[in-house]
Protein backbone atom coordinates (compact mmCIF):
# COMPACT_ATOMS: atom_id res chain seq x y z
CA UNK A 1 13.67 -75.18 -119.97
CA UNK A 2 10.58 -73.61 -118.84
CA UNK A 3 8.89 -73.50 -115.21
CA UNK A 4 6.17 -76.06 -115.86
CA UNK A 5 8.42 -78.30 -117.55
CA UNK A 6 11.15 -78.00 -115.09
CA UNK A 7 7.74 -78.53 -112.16
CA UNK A 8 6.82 -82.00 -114.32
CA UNK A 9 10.42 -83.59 -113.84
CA UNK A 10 9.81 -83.56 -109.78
CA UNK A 11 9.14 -86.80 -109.21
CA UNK A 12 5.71 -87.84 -107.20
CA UNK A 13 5.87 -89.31 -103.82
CA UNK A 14 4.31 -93.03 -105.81
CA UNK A 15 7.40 -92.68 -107.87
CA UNK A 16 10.28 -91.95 -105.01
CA UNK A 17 8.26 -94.76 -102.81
CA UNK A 18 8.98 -97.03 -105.63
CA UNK A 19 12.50 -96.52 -106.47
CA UNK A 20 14.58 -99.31 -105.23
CA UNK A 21 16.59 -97.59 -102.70
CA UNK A 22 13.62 -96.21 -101.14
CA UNK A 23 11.48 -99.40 -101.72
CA UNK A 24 14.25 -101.52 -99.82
CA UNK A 25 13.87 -99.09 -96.79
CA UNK A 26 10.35 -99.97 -96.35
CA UNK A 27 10.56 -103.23 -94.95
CA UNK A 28 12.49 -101.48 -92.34
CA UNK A 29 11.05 -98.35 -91.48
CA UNK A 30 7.14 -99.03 -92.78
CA UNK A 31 5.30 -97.14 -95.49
CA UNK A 32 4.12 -94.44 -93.23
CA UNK A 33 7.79 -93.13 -92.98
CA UNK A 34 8.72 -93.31 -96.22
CA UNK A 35 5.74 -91.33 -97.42
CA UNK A 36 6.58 -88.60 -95.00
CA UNK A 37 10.38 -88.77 -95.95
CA UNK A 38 9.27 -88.54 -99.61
CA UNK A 39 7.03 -85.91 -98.74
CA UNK A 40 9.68 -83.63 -97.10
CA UNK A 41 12.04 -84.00 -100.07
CA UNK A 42 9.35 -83.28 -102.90
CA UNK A 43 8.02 -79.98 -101.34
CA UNK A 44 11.98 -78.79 -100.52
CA UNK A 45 12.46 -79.53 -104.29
CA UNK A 46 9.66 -77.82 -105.36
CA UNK A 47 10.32 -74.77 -103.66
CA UNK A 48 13.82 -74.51 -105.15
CA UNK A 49 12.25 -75.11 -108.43
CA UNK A 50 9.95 -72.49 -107.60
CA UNK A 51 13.49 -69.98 -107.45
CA UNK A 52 14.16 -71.30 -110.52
CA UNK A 53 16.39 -73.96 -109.63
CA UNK A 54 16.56 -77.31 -112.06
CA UNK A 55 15.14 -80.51 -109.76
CA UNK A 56 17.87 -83.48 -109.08
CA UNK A 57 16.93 -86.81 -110.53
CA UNK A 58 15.42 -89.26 -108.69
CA UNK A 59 17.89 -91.12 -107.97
CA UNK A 60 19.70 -88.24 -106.39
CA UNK A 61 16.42 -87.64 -103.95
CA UNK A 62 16.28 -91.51 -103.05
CA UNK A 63 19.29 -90.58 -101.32
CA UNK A 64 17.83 -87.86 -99.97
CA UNK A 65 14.21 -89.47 -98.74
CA UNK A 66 16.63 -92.26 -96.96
CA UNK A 67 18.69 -89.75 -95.26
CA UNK A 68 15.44 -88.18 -93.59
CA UNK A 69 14.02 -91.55 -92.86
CA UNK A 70 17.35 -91.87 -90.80
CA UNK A 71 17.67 -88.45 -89.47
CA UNK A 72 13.59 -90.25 -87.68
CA UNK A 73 14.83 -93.33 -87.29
CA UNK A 74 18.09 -93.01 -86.48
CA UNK A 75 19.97 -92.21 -83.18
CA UNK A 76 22.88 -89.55 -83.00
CA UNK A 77 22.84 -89.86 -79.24
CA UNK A 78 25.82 -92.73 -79.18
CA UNK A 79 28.79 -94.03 -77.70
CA UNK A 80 32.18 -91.79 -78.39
CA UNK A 81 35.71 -92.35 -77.29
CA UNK A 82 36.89 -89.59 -75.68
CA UNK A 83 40.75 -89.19 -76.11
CA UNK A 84 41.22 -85.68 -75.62
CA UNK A 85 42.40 -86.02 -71.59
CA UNK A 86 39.20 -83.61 -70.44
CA UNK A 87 37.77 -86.19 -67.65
CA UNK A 88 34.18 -83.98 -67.42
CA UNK A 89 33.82 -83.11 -70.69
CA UNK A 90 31.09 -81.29 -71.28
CA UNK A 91 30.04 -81.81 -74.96
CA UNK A 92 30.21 -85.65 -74.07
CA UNK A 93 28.37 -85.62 -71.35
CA UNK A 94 30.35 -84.68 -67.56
CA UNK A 95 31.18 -87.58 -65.62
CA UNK A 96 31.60 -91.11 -67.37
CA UNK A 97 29.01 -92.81 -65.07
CA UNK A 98 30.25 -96.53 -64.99
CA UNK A 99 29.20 -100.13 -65.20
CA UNK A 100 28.72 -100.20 -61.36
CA UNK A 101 25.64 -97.52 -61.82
CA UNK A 102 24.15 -98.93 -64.62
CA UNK A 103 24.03 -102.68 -62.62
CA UNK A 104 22.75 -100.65 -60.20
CA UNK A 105 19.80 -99.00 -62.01
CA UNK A 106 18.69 -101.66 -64.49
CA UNK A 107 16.43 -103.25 -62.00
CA UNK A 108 14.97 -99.70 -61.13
CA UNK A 109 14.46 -98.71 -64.61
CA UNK A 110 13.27 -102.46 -66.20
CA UNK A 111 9.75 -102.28 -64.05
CA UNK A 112 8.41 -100.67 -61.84
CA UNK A 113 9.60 -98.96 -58.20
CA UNK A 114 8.77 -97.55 -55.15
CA UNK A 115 10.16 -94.19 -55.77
CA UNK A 116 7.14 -92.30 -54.74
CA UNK A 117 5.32 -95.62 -52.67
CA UNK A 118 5.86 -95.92 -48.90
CA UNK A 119 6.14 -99.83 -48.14
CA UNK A 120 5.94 -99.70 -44.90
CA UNK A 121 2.57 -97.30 -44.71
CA UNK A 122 1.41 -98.39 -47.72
CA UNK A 123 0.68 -95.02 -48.86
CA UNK A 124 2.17 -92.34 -51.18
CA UNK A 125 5.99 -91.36 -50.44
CA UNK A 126 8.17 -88.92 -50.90
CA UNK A 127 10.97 -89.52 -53.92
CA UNK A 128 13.25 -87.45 -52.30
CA UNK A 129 13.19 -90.24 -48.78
CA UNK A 130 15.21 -92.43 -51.03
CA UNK A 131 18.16 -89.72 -51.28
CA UNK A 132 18.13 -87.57 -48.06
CA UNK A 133 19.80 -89.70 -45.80
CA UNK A 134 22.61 -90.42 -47.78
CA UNK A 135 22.81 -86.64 -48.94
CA UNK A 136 22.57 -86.17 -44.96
CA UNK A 137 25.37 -88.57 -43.66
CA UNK A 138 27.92 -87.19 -46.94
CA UNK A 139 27.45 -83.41 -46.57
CA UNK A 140 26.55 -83.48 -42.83
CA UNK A 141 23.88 -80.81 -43.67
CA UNK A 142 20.49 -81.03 -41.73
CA UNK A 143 18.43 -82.12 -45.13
CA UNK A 144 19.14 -81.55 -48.91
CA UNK A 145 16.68 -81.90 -52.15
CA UNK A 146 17.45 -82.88 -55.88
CA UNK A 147 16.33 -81.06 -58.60
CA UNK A 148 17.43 -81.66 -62.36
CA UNK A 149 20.64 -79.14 -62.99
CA UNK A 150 22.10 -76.60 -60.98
CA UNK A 151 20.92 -73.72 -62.62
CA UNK A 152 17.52 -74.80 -61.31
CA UNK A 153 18.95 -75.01 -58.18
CA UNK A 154 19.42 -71.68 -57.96
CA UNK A 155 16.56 -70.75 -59.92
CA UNK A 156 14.43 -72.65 -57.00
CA UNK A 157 16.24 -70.79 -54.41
CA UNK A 158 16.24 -67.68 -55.49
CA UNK A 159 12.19 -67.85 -56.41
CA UNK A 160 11.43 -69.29 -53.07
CA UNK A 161 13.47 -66.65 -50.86
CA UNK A 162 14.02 -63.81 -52.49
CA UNK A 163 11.63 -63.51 -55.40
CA UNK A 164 10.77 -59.84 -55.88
CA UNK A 165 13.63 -58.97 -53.19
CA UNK A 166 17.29 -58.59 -53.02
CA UNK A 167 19.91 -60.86 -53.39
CA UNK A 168 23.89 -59.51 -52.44
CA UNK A 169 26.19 -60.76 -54.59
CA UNK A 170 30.24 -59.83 -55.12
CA UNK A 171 30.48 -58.60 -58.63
CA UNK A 172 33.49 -60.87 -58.62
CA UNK A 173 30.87 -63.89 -58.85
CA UNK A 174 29.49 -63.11 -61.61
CA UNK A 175 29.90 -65.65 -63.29
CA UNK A 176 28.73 -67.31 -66.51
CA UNK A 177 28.46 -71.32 -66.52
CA UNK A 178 28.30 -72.50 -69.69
CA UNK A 179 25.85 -71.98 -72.73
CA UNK A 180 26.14 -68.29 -71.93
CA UNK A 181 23.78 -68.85 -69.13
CA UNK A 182 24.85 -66.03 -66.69
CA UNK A 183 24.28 -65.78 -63.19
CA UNK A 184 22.71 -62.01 -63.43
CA UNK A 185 20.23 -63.84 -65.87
CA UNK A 186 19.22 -66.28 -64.06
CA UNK A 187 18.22 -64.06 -60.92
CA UNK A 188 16.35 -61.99 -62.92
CA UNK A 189 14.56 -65.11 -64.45
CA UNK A 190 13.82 -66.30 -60.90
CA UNK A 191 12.49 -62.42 -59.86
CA UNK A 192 14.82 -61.43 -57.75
CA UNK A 193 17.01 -58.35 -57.48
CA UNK A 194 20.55 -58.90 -57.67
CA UNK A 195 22.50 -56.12 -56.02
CA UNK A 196 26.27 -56.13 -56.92
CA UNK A 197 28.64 -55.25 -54.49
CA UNK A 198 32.94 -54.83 -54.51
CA UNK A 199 34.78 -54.57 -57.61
CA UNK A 200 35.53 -57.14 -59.66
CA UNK A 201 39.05 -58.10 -58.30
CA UNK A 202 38.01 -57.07 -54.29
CA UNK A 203 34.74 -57.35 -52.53
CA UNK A 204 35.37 -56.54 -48.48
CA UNK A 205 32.80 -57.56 -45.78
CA UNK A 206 32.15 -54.23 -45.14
CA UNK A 207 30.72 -53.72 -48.56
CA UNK A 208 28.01 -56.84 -47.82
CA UNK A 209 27.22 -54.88 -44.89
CA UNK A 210 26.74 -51.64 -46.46
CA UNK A 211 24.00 -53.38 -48.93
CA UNK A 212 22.26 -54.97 -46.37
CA UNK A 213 18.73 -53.29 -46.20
CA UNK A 214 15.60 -54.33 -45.18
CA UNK A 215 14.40 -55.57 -48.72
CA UNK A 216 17.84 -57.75 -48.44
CA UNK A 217 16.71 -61.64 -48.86
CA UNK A 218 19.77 -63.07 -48.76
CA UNK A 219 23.69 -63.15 -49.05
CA UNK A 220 24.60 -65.01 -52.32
CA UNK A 221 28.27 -66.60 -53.01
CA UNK A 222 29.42 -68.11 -55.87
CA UNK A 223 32.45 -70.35 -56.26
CA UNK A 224 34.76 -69.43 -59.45
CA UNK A 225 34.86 -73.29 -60.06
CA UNK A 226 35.46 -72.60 -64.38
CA UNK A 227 38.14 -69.77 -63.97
CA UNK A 228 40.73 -68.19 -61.33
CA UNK A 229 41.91 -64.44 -60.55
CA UNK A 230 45.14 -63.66 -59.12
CA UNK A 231 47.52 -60.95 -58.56
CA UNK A 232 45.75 -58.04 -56.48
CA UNK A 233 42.46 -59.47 -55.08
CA UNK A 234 40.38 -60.22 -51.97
CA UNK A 235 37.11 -61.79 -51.50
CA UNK A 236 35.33 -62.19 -47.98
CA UNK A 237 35.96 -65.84 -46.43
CA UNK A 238 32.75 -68.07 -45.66
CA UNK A 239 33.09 -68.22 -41.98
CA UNK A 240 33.27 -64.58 -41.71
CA UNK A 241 29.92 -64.30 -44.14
CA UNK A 242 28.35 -66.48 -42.00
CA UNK A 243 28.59 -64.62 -39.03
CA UNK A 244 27.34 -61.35 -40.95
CA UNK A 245 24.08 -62.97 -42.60
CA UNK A 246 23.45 -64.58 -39.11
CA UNK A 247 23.86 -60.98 -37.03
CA UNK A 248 21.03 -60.01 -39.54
CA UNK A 249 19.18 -63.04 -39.88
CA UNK A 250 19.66 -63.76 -43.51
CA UNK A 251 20.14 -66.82 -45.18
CA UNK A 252 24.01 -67.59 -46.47
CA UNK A 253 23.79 -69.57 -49.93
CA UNK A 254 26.77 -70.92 -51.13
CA UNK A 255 27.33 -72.14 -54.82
CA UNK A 256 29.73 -74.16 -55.29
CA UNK A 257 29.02 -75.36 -58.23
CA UNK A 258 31.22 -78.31 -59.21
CA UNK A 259 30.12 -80.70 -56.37
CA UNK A 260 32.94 -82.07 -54.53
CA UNK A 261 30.94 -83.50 -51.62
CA UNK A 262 34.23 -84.03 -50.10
CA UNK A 263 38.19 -84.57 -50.22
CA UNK A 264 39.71 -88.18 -50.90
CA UNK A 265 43.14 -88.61 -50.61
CA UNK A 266 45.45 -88.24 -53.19
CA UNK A 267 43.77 -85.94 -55.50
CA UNK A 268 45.15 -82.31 -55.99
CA UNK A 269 41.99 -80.68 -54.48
CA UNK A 270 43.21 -78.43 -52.31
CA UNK A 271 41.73 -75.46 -53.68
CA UNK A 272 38.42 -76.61 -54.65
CA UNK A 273 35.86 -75.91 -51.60
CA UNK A 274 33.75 -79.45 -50.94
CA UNK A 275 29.83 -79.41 -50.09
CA UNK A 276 30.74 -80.88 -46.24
CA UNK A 277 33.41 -77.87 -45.42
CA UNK A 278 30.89 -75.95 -46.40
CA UNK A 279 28.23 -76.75 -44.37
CA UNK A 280 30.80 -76.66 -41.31
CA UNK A 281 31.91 -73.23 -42.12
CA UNK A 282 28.24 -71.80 -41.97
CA UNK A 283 26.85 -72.07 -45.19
CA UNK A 284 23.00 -71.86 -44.62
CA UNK A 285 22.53 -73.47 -48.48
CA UNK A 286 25.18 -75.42 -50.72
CA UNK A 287 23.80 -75.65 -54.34
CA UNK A 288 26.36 -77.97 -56.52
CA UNK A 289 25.97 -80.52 -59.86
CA UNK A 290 25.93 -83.74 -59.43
CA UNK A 291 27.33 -84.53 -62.65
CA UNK A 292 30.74 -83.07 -62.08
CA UNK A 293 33.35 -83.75 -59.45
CA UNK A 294 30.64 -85.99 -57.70
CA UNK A 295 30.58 -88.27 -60.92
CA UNK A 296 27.04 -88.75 -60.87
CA UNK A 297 24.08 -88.08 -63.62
CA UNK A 298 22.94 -84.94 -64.50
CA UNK A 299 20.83 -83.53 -61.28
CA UNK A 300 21.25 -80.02 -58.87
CA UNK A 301 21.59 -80.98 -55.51
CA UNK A 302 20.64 -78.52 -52.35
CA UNK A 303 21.77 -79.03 -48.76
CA UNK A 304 21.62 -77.16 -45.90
CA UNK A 305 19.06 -76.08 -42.94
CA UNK A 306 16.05 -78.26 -41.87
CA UNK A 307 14.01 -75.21 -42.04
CA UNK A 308 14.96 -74.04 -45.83
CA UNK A 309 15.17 -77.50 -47.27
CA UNK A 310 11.84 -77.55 -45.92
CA UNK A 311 10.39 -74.18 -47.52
CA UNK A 312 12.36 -75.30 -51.02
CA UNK A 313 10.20 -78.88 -51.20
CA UNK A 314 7.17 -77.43 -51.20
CA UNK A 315 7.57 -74.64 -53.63
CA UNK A 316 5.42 -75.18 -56.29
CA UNK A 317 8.16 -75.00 -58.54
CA UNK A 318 9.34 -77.82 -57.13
CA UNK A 319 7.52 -80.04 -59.09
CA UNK A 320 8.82 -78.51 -62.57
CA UNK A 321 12.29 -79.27 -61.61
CA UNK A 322 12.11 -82.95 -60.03
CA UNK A 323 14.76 -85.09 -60.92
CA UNK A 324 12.97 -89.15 -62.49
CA UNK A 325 13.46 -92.43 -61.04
CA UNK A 326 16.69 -93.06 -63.54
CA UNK A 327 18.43 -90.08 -62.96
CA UNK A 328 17.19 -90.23 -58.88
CA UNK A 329 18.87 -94.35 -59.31
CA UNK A 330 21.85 -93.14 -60.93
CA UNK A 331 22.47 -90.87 -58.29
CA UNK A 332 22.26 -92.72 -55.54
CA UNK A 333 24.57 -95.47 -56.96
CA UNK A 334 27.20 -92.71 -57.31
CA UNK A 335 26.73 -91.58 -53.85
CA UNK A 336 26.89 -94.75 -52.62
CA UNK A 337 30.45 -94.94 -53.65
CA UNK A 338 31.81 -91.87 -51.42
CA UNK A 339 30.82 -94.23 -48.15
CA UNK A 340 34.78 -95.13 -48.40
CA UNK A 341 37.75 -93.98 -50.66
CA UNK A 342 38.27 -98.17 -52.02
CA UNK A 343 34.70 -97.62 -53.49
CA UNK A 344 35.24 -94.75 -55.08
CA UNK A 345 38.42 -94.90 -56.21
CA UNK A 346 37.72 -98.94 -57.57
CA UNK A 347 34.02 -97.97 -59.20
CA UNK A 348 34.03 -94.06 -59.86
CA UNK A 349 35.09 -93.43 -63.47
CA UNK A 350 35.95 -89.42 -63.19
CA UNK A 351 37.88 -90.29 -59.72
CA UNK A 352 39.91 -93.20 -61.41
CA UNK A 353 41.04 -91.01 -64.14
CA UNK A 354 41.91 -87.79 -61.84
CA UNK A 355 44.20 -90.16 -59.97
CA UNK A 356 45.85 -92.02 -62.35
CA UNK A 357 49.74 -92.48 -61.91
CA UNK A 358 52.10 -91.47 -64.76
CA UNK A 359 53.53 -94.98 -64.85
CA UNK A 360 49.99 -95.78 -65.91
CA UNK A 361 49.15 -93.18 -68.07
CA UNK A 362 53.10 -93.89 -70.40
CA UNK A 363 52.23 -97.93 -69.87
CA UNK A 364 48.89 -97.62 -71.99
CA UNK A 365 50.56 -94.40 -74.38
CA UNK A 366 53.02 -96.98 -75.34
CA UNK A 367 50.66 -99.84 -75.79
CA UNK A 368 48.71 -97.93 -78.60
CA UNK A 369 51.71 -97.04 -80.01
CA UNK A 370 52.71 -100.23 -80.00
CA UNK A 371 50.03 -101.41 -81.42
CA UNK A 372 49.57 -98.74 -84.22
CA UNK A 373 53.42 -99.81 -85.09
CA UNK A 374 52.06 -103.46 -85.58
CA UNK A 375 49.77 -101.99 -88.10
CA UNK A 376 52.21 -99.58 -89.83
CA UNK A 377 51.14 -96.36 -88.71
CA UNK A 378 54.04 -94.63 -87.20
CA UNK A 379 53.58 -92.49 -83.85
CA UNK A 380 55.18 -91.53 -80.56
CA UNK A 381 54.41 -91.15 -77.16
CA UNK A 382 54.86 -87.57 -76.16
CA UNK A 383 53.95 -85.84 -72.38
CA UNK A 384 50.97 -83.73 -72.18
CA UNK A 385 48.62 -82.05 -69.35
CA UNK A 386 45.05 -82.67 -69.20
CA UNK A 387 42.36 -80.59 -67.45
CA UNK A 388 39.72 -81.97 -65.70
CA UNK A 389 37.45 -80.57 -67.63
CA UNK A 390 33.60 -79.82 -67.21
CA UNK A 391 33.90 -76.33 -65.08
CA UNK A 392 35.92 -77.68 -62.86
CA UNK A 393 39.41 -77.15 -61.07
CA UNK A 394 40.40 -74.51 -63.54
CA UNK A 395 43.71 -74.05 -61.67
CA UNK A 396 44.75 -77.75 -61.83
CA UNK A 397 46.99 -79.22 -64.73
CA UNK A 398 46.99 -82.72 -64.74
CA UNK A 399 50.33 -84.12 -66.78
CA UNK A 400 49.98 -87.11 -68.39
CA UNK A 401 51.04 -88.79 -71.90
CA UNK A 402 49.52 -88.96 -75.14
CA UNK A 403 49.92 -90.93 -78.49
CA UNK A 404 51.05 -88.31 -81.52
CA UNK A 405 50.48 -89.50 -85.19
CA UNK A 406 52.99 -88.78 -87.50
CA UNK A 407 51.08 -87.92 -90.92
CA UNK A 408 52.97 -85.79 -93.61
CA UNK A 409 53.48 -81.91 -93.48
CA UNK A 410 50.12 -80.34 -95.54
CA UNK A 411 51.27 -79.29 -98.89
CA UNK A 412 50.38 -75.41 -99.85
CA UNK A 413 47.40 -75.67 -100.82
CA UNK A 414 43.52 -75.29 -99.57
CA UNK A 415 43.06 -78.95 -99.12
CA UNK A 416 42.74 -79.72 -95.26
CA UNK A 417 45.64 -81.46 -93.94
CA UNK A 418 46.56 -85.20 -93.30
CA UNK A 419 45.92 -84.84 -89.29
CA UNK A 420 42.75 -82.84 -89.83
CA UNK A 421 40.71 -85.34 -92.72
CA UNK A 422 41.73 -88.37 -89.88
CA UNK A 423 40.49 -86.15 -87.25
CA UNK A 424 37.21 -85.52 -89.09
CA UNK A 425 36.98 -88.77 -90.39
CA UNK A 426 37.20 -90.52 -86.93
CA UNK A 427 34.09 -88.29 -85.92
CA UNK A 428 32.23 -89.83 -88.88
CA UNK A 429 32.76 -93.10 -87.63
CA UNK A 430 30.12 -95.48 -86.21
CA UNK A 431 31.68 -94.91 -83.07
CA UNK A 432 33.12 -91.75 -83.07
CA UNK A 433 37.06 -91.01 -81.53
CA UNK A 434 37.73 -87.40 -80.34
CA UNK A 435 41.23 -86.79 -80.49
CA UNK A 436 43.07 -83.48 -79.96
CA UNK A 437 44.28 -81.56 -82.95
CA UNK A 438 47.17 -79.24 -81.47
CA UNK A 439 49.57 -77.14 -83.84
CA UNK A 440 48.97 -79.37 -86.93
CA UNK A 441 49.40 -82.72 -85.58
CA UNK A 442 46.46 -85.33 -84.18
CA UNK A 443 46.97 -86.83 -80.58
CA UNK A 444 45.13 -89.47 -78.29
CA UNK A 445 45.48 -88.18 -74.83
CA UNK A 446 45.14 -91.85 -72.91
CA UNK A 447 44.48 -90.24 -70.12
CA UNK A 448 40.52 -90.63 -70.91
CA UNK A 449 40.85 -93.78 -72.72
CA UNK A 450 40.03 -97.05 -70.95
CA UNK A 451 42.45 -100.26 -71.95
CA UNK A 452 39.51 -102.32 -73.70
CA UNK A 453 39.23 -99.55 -76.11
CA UNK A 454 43.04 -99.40 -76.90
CA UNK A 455 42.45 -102.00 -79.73
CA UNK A 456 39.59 -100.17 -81.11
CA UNK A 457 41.03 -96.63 -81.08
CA UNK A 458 44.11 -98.13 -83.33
CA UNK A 459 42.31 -100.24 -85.57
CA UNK A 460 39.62 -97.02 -86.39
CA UNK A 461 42.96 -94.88 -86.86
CA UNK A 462 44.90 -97.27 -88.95
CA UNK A 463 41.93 -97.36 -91.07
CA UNK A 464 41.81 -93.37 -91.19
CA UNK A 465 45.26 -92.92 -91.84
CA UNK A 466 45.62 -95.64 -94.76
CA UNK A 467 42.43 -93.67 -96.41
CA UNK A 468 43.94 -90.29 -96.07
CA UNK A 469 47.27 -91.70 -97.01
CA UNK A 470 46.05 -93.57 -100.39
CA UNK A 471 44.23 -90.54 -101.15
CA UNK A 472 47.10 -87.99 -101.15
CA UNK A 473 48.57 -86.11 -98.11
């Protein structure tokens, strides 16, 4: 077949518009969709006719044009079940945020607010008024500011003091957090001059005072909050950093990173530095997530001195990195619930699961498994250690149980096994299940999985398993 024939067999956007498939979508999604939808998939075919390639049929594009109208239309942002044990997982979003935020918020978010209005004056407020003297009371720092991540945190911190100067900085705290955003990077993004000092396994005090010069800006630590080192290493304490930076009037900035504004009972937090500690052990500037160990949205918070909180709020930068009334809502709602440990054990989702006792955690394991046995699908309950997850408490193993399917051995071939088509399958749901795939076999760490899900998480994998099971193992 020649070019221009193969060119008249591409159908025209009339023609894909009125095939049925198409023509049903249209009292759904309006003309003006389909047309670009049809659009799209005509020109893609005609370029690959144009390389000599033979155009589908039409009814092989109707699929097509309705898979674009829902890639517009459609919403990949949804709900997922997270049964892989990792409390702040970072692919699904950090810290669960609960129903007590979202009550919370909705009356925030439905209308209107006063999140930059002064009542009282009648005149234009500050958004950050609604936040500070919580932040205040919880990290007992002077004054603290919210910005929208902690990388922009530092980024405001470093551009306000130290931009075009140096910043001292262990080469031990290096570190990268996540997305290969690097902290080296993201001085040099914010113009400052990052002067390494130590070794990678030992930085001494003496070799932050042998940096200090007179272009020095400021003493920058980093928490290690997404790895450890151990064996033969030494880093300089806070308290004793403070007292340096203050004998030559420099600013001590502390980032901690995972934002544990402080230490409830009953959690194994003992090596994880809190934003309060901080503050009391002469950290000028605490920079930490919010959407971490704090169990809040997505936001960088910054506490410290009157007189730096002060400088960082009217950067011009400031306004760039400004956290919105539904993130500033959410936040407050999950501060609100560190005023006592009931609180925020009873209504904070990432602190419920952190503290969850194994009796729990085997109770709900066997209840799925139960359950799956009801509907034929055979499984045990097997012990297994979850991580917190989220950059967080590297160090800390949390053990716990988990529900392990038992799907037959994968024959010797290229075909993907039984565990990993259920896997993939329950991804591809409506709702999608992340389990853990481990040596071959497909768990549900419960761990992560609340009990009103339990009947949904069996009934999906009963589903999955028949499917795979009728199909050949």
């Amino acid at each position: 077949m020649d070019a221009e024939t193969k060119f008249r067999d591409i159908p025209s956007i009339d023609a894909m518009l009125k095939h049925p498939a198409v023509s049903a979508r249209i009292s759904e999604c309006g003309r003006e969709l389909a047309v670009y939808a049809s659009r799209l998939t005509v020109d893609a075919v005609r370029k690959r006719t144009s390389e000599g390639k033979q155009p589908p049929s039409i009814d092989a594009l109707s699929g097509t044009v309705i898979s674009a109208i829902d890639a517009v239309r459609g919403n990949s942002l949804c709900p997922i079940i997270n049964a892989t044990g990792i409390v702040l997982h970072t692919n699904l979003g950090r810290a669960a945020l609960g129903k007590k935020v979202l009550d919370d918020i909705t009356p925030i978010v439905l209308g209107y607010s006063t999140i930059e209005f002064d009542c009282a004056g009648a005149a234009r407020g500050s958004r950050n008024d609604h936040i500070a003297p919580m932040l205040r009371y919880l990290t007992h720092a002077e004054n603290a500011v919210v910005v929208n991540n902690n990388a922009a945190a530092i980024v405001l911190v470093l551009s306000t003091l130290a931009k075009k100067k140096e910043v001292i900085v262990s080469r031990g705290e290096l570190i990268e957090i996540g997305g290969e955003f690097r902290i080296p990077e993201i001085m040099a993004s914010a113009g400052a001059r990052m002067v390494e000092v130590g070794t990678t396994n030992r930085t001494r005090l003496k070799d932050y005072e042998n940096a200090i010069t007179q272009r020095t800006a400021l003493i920058f630590k980093a928490h290690r909050s997404n790895f450890s080192m151990s064996g033969f290493t030494e880093e300089s304490s806070l308290p004793e950093l403070s007292v340096l930076a203050r004998k030559h009037n420099l600013p001590l900035v502390y980032d901690i990173g995972s934002g544990l504004l402080r230490k409830p009972e009953g959690l194994p937090l003992d090596s994880e530095p809190d934003v309060a500690s901080s503050i009391e052990k002469g950290a000028d500037l605490v920079l930490f997530s919010a959407d971490k160990l704090l169990g809040g949205p997505q936001a960088g918070i910054i506490a410290g001195k009157n007189e730096l909180i002060a400088r960082l709020a009217k950067a011009p930068l400031m306004r760039a990195l400004r956290v919105g009334k539904l993130t500033l809502a959410a936040l407050i709602s999950a501060c609100r619930q560190y005023l006592d440990d009931e609180h925020l054990f009873r209504l904070n989702p990432s602190m419920q699961m952190l503290s969850r006792a194994p009796d729990d955690l085997r109770r709900q394991a066997e209840h799925l498994c139960d359950v799956l046995a009801q509907k034929n699908v055979k499984a045990e309950v097997v012990e297994t250690v979850s991580q917190c997850g989220g950059g967080t408490l590297p160090d800390v193993n949390l053990p716990g149980f988990a529900v392990k399917l038992h799907l037959p051995e994968p024959k010797k071939t290229k075909k993907a096994s039984a565990a990993e088509r259920v896997f993939k399958n329950l991804l591809a749901g409506q709702r999608p299940i992340l389990g853990i795939l481990r040596e071959g076999a497909l768990l549900f760490d419960v761990r992560t999985i609340d009990d009103q899900e339990i009947a949904f998480v069996a009934e999906a994998v009963t589903r999955e398993v028949i499917g795979v099971l009728e199909l050949g193992a």
